[in-house]
N, C-alpha and C. Protein backbone atom coordinates (compact mmCIF):
# COMPACT_ATOMS: atom_id res chain seq x y z
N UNK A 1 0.86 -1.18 0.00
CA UNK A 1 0.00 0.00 0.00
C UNK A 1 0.90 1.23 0.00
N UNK A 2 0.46 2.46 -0.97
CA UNK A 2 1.58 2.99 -0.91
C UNK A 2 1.16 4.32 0.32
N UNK A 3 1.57 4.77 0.66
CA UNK A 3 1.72 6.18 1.39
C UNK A 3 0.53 7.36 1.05
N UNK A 4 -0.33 7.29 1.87
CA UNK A 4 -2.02 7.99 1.30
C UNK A 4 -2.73 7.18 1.25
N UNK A 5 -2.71 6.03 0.62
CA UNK A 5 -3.84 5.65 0.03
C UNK A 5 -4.10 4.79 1.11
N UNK A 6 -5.73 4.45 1.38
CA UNK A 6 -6.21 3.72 1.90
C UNK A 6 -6.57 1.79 1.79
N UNK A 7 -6.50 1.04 2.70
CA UNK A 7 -6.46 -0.51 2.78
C UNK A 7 -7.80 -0.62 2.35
N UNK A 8 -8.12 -1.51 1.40
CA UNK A 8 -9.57 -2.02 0.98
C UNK A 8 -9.84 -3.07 1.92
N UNK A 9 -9.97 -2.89 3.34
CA UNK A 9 -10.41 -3.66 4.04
C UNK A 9 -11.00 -3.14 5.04
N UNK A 10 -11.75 -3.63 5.74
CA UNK A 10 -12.51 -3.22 7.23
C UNK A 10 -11.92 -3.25 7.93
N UNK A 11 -11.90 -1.75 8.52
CA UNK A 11 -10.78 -0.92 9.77
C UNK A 11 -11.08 -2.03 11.13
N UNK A 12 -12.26 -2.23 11.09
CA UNK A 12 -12.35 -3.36 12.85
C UNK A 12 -12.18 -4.49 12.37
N UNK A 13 -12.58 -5.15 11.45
CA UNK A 13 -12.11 -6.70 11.41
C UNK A 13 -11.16 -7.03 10.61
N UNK A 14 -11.04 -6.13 9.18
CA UNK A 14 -9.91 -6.80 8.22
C UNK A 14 -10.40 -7.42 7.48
N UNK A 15 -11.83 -7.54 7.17
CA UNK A 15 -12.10 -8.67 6.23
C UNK A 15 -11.94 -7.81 4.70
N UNK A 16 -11.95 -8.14 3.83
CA UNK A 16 -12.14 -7.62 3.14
C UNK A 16 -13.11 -6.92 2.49
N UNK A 17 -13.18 -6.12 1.79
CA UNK A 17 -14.72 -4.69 1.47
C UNK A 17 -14.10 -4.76 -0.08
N UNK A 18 -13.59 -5.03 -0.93
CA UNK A 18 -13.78 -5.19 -2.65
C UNK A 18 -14.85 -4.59 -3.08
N UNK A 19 -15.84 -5.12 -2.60
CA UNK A 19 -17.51 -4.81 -3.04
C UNK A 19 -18.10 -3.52 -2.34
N UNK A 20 -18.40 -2.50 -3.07
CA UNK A 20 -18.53 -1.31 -2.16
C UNK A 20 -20.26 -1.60 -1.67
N UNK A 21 -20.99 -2.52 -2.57
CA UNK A 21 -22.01 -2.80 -2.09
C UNK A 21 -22.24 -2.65 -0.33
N UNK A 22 -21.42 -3.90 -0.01
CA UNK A 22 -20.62 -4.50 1.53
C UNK A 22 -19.97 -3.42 2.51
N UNK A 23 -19.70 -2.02 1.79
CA UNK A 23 -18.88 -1.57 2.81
C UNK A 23 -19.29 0.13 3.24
N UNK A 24 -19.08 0.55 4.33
CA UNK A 24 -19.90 1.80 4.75
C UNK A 24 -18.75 2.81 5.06
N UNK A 25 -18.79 3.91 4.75
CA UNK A 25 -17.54 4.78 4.93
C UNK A 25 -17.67 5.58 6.50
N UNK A 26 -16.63 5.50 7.06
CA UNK A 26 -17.08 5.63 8.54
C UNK A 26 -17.05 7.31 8.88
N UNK A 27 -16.82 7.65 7.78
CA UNK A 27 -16.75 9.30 8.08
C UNK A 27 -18.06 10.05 7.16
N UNK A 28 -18.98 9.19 6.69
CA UNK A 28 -19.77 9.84 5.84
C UNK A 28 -21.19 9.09 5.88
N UNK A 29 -21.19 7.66 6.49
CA UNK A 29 -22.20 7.11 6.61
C UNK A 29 -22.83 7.53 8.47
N UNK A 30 -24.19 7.23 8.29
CA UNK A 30 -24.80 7.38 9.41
C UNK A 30 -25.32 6.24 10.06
N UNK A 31 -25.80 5.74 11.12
CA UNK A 31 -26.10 5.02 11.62
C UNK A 31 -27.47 5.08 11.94
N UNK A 32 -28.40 3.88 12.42
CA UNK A 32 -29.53 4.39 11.38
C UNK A 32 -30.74 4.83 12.84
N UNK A 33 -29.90 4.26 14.38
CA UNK A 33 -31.12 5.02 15.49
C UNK A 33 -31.31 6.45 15.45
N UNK A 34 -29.98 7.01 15.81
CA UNK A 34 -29.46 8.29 16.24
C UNK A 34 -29.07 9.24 15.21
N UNK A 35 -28.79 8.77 14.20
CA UNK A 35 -28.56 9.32 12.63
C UNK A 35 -26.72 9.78 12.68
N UNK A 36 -26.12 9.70 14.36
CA UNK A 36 -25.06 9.91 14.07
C UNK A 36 -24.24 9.76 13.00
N UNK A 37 -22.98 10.07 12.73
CA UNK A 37 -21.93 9.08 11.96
C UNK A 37 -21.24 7.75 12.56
N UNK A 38 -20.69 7.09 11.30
CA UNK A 38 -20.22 6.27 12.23
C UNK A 38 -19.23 6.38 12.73
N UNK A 39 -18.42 7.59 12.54
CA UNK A 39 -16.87 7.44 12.85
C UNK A 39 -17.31 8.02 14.64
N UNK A 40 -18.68 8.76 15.05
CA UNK A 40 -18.47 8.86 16.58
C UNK A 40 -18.88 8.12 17.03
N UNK A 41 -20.01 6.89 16.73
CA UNK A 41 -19.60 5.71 17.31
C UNK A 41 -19.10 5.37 17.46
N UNK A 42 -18.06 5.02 16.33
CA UNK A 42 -16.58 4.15 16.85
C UNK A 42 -15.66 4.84 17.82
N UNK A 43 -15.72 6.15 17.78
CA UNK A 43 -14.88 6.93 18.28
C UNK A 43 -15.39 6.86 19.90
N UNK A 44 -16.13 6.65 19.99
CA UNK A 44 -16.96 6.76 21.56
C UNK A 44 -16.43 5.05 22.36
N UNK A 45 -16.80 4.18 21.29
CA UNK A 45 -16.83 3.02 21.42
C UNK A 45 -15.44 2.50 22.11
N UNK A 46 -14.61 2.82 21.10
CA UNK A 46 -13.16 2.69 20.87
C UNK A 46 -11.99 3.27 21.93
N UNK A 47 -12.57 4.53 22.32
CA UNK A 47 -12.32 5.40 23.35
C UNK A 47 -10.81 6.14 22.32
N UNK A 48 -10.93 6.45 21.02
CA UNK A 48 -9.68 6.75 20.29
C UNK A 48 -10.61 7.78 19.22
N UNK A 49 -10.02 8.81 19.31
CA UNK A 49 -9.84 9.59 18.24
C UNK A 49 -9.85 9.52 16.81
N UNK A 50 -10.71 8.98 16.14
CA UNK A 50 -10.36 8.72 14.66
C UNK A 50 -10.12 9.77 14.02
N UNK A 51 -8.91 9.71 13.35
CA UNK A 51 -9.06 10.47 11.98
C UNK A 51 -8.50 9.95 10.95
N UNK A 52 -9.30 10.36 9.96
CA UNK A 52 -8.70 10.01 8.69
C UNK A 52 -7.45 9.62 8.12
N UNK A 53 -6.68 10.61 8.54
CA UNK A 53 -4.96 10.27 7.83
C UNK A 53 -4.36 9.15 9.08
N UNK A 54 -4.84 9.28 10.16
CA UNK A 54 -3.67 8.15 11.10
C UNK A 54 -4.62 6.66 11.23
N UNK A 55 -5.41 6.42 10.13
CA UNK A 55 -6.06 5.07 10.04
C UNK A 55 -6.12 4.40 8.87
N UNK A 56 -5.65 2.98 8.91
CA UNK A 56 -5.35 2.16 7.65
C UNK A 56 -6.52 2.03 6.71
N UNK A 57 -7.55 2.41 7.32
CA UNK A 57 -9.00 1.90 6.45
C UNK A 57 -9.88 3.13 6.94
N UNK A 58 -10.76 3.67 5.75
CA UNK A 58 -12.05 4.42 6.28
C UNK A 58 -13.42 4.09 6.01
N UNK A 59 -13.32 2.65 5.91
CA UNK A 59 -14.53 1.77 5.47
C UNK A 59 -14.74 0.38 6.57
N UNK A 60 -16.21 0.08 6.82
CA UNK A 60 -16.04 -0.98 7.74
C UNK A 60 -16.75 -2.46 6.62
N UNK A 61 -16.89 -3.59 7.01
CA UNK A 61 -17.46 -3.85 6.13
C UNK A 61 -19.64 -4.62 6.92
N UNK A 62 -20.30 -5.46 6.12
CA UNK A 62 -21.41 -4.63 6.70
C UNK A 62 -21.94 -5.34 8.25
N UNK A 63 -20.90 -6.50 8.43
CA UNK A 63 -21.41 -7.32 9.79
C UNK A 63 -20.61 -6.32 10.73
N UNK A 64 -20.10 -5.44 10.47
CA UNK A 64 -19.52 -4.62 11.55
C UNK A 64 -20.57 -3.37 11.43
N UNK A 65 -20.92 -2.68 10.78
CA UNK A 65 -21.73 -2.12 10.40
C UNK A 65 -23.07 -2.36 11.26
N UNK A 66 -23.68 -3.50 11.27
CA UNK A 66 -24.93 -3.77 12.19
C UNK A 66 -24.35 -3.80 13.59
N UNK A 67 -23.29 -4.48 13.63
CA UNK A 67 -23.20 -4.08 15.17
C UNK A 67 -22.99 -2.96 15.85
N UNK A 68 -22.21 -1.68 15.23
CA UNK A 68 -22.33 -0.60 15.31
C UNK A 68 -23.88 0.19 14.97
N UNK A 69 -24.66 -0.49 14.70
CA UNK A 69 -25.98 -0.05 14.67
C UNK A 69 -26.67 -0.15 16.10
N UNK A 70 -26.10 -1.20 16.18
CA UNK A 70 -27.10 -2.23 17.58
C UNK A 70 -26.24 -1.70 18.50
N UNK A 71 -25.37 -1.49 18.52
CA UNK A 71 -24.64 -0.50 19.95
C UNK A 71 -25.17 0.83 20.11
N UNK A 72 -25.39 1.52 18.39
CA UNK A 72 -25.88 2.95 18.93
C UNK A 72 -27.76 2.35 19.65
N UNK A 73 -28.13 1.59 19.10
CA UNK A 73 -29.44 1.47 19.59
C UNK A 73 -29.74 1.54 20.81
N UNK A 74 -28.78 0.41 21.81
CA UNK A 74 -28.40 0.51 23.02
C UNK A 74 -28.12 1.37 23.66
N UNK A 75 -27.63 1.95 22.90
CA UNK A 75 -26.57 3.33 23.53
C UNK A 75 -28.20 4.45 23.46
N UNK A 76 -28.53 4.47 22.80
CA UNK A 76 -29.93 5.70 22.59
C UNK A 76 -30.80 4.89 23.88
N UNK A 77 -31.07 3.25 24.20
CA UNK A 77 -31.88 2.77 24.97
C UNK A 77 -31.33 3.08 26.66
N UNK A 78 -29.97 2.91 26.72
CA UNK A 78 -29.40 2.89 27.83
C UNK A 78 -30.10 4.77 28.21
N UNK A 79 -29.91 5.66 27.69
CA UNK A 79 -29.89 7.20 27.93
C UNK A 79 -31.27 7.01 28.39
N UNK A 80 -32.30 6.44 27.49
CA UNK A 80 -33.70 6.66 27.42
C UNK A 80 -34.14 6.29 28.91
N UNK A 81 -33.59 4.82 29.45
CA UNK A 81 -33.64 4.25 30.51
C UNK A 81 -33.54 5.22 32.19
N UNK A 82 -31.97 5.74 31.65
CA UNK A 82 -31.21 7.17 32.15
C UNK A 82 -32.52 7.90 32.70
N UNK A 83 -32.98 8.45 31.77
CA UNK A 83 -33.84 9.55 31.86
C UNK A 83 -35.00 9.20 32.98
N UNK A 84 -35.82 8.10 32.61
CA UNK A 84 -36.95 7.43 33.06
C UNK A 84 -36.51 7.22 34.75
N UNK A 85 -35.62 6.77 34.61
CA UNK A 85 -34.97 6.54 36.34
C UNK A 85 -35.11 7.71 37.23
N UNK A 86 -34.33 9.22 36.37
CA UNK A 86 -34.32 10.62 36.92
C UNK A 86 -35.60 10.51 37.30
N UNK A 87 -36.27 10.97 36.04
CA UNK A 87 -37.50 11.31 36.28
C UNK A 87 -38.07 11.04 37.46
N UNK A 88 -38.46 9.33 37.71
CA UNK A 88 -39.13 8.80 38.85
C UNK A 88 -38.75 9.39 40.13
N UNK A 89 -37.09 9.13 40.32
CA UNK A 89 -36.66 10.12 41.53
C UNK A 89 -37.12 11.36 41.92
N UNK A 90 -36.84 12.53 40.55
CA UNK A 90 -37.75 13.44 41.09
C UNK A 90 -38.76 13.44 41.62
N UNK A 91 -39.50 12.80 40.76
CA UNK A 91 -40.64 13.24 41.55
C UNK A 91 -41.12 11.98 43.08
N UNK A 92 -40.25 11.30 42.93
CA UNK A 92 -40.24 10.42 44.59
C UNK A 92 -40.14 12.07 45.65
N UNK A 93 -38.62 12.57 45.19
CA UNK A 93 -38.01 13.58 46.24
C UNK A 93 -39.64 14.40 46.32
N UNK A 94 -39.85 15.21 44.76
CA UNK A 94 -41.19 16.01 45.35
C UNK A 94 -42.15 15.56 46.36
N UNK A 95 -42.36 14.44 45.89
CA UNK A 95 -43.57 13.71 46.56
C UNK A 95 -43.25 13.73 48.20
N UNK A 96 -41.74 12.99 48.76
CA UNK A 96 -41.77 13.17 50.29
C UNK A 96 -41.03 14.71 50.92
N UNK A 97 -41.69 15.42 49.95
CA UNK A 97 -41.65 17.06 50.36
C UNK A 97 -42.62 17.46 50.33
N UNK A 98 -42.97 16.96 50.23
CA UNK A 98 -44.90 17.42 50.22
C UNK A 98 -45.61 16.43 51.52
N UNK A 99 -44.53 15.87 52.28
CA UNK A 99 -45.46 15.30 53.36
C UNK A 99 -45.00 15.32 55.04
């Protein structure tokens, strides 16, 4: 590979992406709960900084792809959960202030 150019393979597994059908660009595709991209999923996920020039690949291919779907899903369910919990508390606290 020469110097610039990018690996025709999937940055998390390596399999190969030939077929652009198969493969999602992680800086331009979205993910389909949250509409994020995928590169801040991964970037969240990963706990690393992606960028473009210091990564061998900017394509995943598509079984990585769903799982990065199904994590943001989680990830939107876990917050949603988040919220619902607050909520109840509050209003527990209101409730034994009012008695």
């Amino acid at each position: 590979m020469s110097r610039g150019s990018k690996s025709s393979t999937c940055l998390l597994c390596d399999a190969s992406t030939q077929s652009s059908r198969n493969t999602f660009a992680i800086f331009t595709q979205p993910v389909s709960t949250s509409d994020r991209k995928l590169v801040q999923v991964l970037s969240s996920v990963l706990n690393v900084d992606l960028k473009e020039n210091s990564i061998h690949s900017v394509v995943i291919c598509k079984k990585c792809y769903k799982v990065c779907n199904e994590v943001d899903e989680i990830q939107d369910r876990l917050e949603e959960l988040k919220k619902d919990l607050v909520a109840n508390y509050e209003k527990t606290l209101r409730s034994q202030k009012r008695r």
